[in-house]
C-alpha atoms as a PDB file:
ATOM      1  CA  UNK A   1      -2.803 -54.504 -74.013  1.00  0.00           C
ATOM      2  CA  UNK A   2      -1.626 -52.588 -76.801  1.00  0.00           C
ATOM      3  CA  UNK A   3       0.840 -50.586 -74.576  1.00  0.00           C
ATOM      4  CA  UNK A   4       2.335 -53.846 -73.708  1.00  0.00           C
ATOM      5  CA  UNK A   5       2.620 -54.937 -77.357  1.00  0.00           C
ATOM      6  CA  UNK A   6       4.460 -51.184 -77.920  1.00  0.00           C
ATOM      7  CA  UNK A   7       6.955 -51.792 -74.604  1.00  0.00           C
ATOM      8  CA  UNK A   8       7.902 -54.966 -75.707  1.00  0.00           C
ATOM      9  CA  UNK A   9       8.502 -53.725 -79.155  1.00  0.00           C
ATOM     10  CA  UNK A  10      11.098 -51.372 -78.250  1.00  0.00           C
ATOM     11  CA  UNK A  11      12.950 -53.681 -76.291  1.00  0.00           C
ATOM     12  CA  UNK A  12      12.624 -56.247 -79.052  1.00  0.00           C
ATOM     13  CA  UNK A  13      15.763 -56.146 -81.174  1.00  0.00           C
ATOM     14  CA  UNK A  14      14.352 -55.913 -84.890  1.00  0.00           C
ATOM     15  CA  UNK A  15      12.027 -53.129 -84.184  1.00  0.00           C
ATOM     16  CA  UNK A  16      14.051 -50.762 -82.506  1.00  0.00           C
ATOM     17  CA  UNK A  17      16.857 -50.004 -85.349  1.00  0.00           C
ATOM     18  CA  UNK A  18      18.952 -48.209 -82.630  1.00  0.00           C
ATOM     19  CA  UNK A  19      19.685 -50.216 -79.983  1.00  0.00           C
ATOM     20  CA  UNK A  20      20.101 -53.458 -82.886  1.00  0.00           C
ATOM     21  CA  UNK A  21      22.929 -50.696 -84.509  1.00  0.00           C
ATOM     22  CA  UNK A  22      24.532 -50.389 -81.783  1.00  0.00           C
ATOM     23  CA  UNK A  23      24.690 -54.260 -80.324  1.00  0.00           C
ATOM     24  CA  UNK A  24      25.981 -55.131 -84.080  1.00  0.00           C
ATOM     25  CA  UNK A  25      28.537 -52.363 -83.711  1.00  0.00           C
ATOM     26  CA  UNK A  26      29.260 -53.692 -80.587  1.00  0.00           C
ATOM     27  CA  UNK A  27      29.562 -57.488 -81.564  1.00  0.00           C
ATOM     28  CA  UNK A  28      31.962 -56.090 -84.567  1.00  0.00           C
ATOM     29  CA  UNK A  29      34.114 -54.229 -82.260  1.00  0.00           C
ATOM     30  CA  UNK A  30      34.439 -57.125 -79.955  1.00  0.00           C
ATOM     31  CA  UNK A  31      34.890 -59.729 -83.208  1.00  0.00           C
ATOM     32  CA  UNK A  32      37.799 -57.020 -84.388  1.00  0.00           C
ATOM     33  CA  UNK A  33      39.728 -56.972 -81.198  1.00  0.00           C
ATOM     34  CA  UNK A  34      39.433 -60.561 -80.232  1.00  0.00           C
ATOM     35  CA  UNK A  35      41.161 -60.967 -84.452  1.00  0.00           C
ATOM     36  CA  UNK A  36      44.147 -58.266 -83.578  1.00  0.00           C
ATOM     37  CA  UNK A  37      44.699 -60.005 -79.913  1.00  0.00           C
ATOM     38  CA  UNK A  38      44.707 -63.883 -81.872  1.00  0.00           C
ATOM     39  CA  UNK A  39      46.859 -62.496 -84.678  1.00  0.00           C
ATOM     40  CA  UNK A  40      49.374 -60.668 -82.327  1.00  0.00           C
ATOM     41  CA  UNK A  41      49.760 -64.029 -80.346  1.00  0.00           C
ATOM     42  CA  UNK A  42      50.106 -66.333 -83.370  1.00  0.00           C
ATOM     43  CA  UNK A  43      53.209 -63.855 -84.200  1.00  0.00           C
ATOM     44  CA  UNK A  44      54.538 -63.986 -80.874  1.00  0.00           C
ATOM     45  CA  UNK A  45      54.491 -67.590 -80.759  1.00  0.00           C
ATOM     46  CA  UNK A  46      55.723 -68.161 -84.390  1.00  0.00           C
ATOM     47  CA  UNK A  47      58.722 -65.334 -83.830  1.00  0.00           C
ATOM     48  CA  UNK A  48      62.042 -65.232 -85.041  1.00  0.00           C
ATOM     49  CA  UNK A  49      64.172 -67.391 -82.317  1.00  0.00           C
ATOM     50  CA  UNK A  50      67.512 -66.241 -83.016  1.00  0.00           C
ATOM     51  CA  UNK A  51      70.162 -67.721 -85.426  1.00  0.00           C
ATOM     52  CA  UNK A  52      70.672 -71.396 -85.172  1.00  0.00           C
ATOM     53  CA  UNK A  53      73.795 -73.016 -84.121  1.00  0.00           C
ATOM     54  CA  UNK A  54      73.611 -74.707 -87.528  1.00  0.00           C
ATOM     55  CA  UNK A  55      77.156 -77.611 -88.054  1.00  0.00           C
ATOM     56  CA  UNK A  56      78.233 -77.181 -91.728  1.00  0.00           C
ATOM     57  CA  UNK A  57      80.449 -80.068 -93.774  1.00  0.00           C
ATOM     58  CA  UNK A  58      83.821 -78.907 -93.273  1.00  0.00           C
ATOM     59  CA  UNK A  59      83.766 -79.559 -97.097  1.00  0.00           C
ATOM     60  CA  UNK A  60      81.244 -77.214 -98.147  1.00  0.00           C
ATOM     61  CA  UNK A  61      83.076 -74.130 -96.785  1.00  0.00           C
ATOM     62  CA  UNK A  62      84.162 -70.820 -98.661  1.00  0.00           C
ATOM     63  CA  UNK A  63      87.637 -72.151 -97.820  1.00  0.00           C
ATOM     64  CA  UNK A  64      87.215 -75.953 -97.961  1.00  0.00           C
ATOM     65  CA  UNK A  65      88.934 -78.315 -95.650  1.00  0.00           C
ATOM     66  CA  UNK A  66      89.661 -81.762 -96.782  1.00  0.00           C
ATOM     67  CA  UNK A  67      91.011 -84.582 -94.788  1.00  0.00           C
END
């Protein structure tokens, strides 16, 4: 009975401090990468399109034109 008790405590996650390290370093790494992946989308979607074909007042030019 008491072996059983030990067995279960080393698979149980806050007694054995080594494999709890390493599923939180795990969860981290996993949190970290799934961040860069989400950012690196959001800037692919939100990227620079090119200049706009933009109509300016004929008026409003360097050189203006008036009717």
């Amino acid at each position: 009975m008491i072996y059983d008790v030990e067995k279960s405590k080393e698979k149980d996650i806050r007694y054995n401090w080594v494999s709890s390290s390493r599923f939180i370093f795990y969860v981290q790494l996993f949190c970290t990468i799934a961040l860069f992946v989400g950012m690196c989308f959001q800037l692919y979607q939100h990227r620079y399109k090119g200049k706009p074909d933009v109509e300016i007042q004929s008026s409003t030019l360097y050189t203006p034109q008036y009717k």
